[in-house]
Protein backbone atom coordinates (compact mmCIF):
# COMPACT_ATOMS: atom_id res chain seq x y z
CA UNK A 1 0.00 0.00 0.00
CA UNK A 2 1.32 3.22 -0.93
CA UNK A 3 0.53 6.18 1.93
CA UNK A 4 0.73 9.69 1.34
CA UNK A 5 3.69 11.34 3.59
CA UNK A 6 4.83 7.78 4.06
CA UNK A 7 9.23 7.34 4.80
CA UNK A 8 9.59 4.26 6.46
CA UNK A 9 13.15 3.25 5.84
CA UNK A 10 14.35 6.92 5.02
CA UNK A 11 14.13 8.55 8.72
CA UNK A 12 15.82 12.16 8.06
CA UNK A 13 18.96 12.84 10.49
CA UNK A 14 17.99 15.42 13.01
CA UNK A 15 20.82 17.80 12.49
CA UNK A 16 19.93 18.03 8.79
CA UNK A 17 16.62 19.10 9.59
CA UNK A 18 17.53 21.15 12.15
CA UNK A 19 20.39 22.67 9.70
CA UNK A 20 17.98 23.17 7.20
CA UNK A 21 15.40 24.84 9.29
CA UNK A 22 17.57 26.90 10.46
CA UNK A 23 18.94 28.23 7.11
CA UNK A 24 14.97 28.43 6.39
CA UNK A 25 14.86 31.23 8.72
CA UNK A 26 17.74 32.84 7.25
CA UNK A 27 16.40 32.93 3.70
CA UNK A 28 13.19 34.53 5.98
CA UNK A 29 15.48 37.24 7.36
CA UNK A 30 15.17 36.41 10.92
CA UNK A 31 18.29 36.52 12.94
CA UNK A 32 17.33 33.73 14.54
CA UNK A 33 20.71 33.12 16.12
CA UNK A 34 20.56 36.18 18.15
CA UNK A 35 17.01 36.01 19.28
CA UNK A 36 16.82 34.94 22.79
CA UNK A 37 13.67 33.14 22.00
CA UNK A 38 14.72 31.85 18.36
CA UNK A 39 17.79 30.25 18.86
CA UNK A 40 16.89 27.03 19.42
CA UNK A 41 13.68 27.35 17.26
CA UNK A 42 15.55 25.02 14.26
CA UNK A 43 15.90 22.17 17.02
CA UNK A 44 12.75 22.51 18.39
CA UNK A 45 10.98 21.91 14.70
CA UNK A 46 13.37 19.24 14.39
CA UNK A 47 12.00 17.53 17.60
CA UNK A 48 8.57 18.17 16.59
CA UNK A 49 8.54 16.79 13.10
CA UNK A 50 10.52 14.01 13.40
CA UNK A 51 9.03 12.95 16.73
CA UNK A 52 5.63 14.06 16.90
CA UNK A 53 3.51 15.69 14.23
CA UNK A 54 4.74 13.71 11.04
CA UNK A 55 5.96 10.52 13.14
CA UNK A 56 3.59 8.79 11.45
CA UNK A 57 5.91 9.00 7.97
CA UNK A 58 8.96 7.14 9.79
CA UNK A 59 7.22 4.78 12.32
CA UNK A 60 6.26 1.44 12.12
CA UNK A 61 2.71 0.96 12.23
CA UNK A 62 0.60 0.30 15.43
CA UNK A 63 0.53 -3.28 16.75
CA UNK A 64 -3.12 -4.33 16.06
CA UNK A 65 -4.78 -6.87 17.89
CA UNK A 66 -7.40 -8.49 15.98
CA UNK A 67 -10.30 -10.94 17.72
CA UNK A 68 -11.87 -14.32 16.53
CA UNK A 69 -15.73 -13.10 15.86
CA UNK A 70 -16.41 -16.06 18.32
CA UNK A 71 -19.69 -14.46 19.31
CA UNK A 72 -20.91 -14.30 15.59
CA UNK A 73 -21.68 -10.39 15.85
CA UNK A 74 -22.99 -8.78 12.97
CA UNK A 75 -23.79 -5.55 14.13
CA UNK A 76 -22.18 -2.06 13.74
CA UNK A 77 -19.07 -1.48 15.36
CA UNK A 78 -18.68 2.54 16.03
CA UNK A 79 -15.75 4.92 17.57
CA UNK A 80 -16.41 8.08 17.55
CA UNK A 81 -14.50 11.39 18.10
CA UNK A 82 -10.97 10.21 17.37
CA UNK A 83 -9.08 13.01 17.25
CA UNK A 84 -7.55 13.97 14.31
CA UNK A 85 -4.04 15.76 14.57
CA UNK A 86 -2.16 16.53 11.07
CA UNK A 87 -0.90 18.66 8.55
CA UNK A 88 -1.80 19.87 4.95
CA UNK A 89 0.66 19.21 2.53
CA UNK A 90 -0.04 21.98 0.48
CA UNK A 91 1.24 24.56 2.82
CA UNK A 92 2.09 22.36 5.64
CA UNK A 93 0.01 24.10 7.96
CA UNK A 94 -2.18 21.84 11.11
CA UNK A 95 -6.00 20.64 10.03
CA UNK A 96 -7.58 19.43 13.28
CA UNK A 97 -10.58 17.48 14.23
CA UNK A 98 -12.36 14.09 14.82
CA UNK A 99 -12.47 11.20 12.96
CA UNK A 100 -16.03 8.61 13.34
CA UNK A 101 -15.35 4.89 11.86
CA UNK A 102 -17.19 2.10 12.08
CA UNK A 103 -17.04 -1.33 10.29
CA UNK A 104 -19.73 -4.40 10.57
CA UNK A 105 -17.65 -7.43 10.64
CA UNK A 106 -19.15 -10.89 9.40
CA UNK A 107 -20.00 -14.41 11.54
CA UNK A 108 -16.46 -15.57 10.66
CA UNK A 109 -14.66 -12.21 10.41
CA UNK A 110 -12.27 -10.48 12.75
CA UNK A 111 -13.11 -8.32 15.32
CA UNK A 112 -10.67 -4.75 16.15
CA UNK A 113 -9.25 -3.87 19.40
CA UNK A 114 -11.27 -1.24 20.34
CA UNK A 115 -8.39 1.49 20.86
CA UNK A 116 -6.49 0.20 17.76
CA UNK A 117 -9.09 2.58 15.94
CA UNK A 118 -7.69 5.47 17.50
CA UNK A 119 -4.25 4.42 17.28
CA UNK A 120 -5.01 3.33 13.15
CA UNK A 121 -6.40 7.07 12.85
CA UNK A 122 -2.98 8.88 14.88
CA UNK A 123 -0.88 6.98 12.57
CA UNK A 124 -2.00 7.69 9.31
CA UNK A 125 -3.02 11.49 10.39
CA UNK A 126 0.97 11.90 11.56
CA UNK A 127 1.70 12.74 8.42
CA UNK A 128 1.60 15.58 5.58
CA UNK A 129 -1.60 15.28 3.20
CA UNK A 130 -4.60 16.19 1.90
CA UNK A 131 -7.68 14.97 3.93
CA UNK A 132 -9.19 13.14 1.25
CA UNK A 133 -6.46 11.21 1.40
CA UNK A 134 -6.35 10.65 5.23
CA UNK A 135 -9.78 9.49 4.93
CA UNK A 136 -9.32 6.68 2.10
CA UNK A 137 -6.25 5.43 3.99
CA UNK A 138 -7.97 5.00 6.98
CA UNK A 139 -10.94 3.13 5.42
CA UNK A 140 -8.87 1.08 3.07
CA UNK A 141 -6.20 0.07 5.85
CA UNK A 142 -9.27 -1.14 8.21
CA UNK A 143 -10.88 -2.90 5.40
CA UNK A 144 -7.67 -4.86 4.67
CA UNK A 145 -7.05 -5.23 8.10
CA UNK A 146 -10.64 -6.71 9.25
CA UNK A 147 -10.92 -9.42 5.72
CA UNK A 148 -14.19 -10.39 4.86
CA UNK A 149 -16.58 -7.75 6.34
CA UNK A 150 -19.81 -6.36 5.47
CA UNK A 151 -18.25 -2.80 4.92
CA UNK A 152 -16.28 -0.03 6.51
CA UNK A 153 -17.33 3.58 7.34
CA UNK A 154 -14.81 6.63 7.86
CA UNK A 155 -15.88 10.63 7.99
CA UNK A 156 -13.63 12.86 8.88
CA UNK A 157 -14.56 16.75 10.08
CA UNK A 158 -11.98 19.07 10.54
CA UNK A 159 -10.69 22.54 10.51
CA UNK A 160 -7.63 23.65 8.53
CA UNK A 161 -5.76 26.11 9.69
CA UNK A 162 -4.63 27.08 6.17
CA UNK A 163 -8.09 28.35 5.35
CA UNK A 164 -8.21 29.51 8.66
CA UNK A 165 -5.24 32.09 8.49
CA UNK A 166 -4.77 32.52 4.92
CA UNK A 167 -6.34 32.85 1.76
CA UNK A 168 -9.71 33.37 2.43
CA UNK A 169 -9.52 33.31 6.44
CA UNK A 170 -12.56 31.98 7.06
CA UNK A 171 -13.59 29.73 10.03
CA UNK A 172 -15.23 26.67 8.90
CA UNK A 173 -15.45 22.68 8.73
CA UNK A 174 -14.09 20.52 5.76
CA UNK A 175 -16.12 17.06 6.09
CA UNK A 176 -14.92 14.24 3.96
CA UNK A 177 -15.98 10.39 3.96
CA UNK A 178 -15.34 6.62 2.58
CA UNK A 179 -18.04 4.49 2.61
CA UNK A 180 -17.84 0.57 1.53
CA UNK A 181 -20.47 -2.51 1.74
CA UNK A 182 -23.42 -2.33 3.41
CA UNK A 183 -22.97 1.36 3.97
CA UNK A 184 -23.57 1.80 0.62
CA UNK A 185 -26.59 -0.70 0.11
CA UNK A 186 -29.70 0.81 -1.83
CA UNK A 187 -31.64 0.58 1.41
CA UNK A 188 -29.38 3.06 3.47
CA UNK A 189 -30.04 1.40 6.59
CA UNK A 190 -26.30 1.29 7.65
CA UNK A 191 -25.38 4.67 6.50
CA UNK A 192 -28.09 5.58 8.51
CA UNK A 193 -27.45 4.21 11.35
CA UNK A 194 -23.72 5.27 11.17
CA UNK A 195 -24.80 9.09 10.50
CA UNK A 196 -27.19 9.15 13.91
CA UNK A 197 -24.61 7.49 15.57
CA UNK A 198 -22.70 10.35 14.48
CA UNK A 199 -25.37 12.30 15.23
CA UNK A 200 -25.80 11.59 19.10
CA UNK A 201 -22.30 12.74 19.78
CA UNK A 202 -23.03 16.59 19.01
């Protein structure tokens, strides 16, 4: 699978990015070197790239633990509100929000960890990209991950800061979704049920 911001294998070295961010600044006209509260700006982005907002492009993924269906549940499986914490790779610049996904696994299917949702979502949102793609990753990384289910749900609502502070500078909500299976059945009964679901957390 091929993932948008993805570098596994090609981990920068921190002094490079540091260097680099430093000379950044430079080409900004900020005399970074001499401002008290500058001066270690370059290796504080450093830290904070690498190690925490685009993570997700060097780090292995999450350990998921998957469960024998031994119960034979068919029903919806929701988790809602997962934050969502990444950047836009267009002007690198935070879009933040939640994430709702929800899969209905078959009698001999697997079943998800319940927190391995959350920790499917922080991987692939620790990363540059657009959130169209965030949200296709997420649903397409599930569905592979689950097998044989009867379909897999992601929406994602968030507000980008680029929008936000430039360009237009407006305030509002970018909502984007993948929908699979059953949620896309002619008798919208899951999709339904997945959007009140949605819904009741308001």
């Amino acid at each position: 699978m091929i993932l948008s911001g993805q570098n596994l294998g090609q981990t920068p070295s921190f002094q490079e990015v540091e260097k680099t961010y430093g000379d950044f600044l430079t080409a900004l006209g900020y005399n970074w070197r001499e401002d008290t509260n500058m001066k270690d700006t370059p290796r504080r982005v450093a830290k904070m790239m690498l190690q925490e907002i685009t993570k997700g492009s060097y780090c292995e993924p999450p350990k998921i633990t998957t469960f024998e269906n031994t119960g034979e549940y068919t029903g919806m499986v929701f988790q809602g509100n997962i934050q969502v914490k990444s950047l836009c790779s267009h002007h690198i610049l935070p879009f933040i929000g939640k994430a709702h996904v929800a899969y209905i696994p078959k009698e001999n299917s697997r079943i998800v960890g319940l927190s391995k949702l959350n920790r499917i979502v922080d991987w692939f949102a620790r990363r540059p990209q657009l959130q169209e793609q965030l949200t296709t990753q997420i649903h397409n990384y599930l569905h592979e991950l689950i097998g044989d289910s009867l379909g897999v749900a992601v929406v994602i609502e968030a507000q980008h800061t680029c929008v936000f502070l430039r360009g237009i500078e407006h305030d509002s909500i970018m909502k984007t979704s993948k929908l699979s299976g059953d949620f896309l059945d002619s008798n919208d009964n899951a999709r339904t049920e997945f959007y009140n679901f949605i819904t009741t957390l308001k």
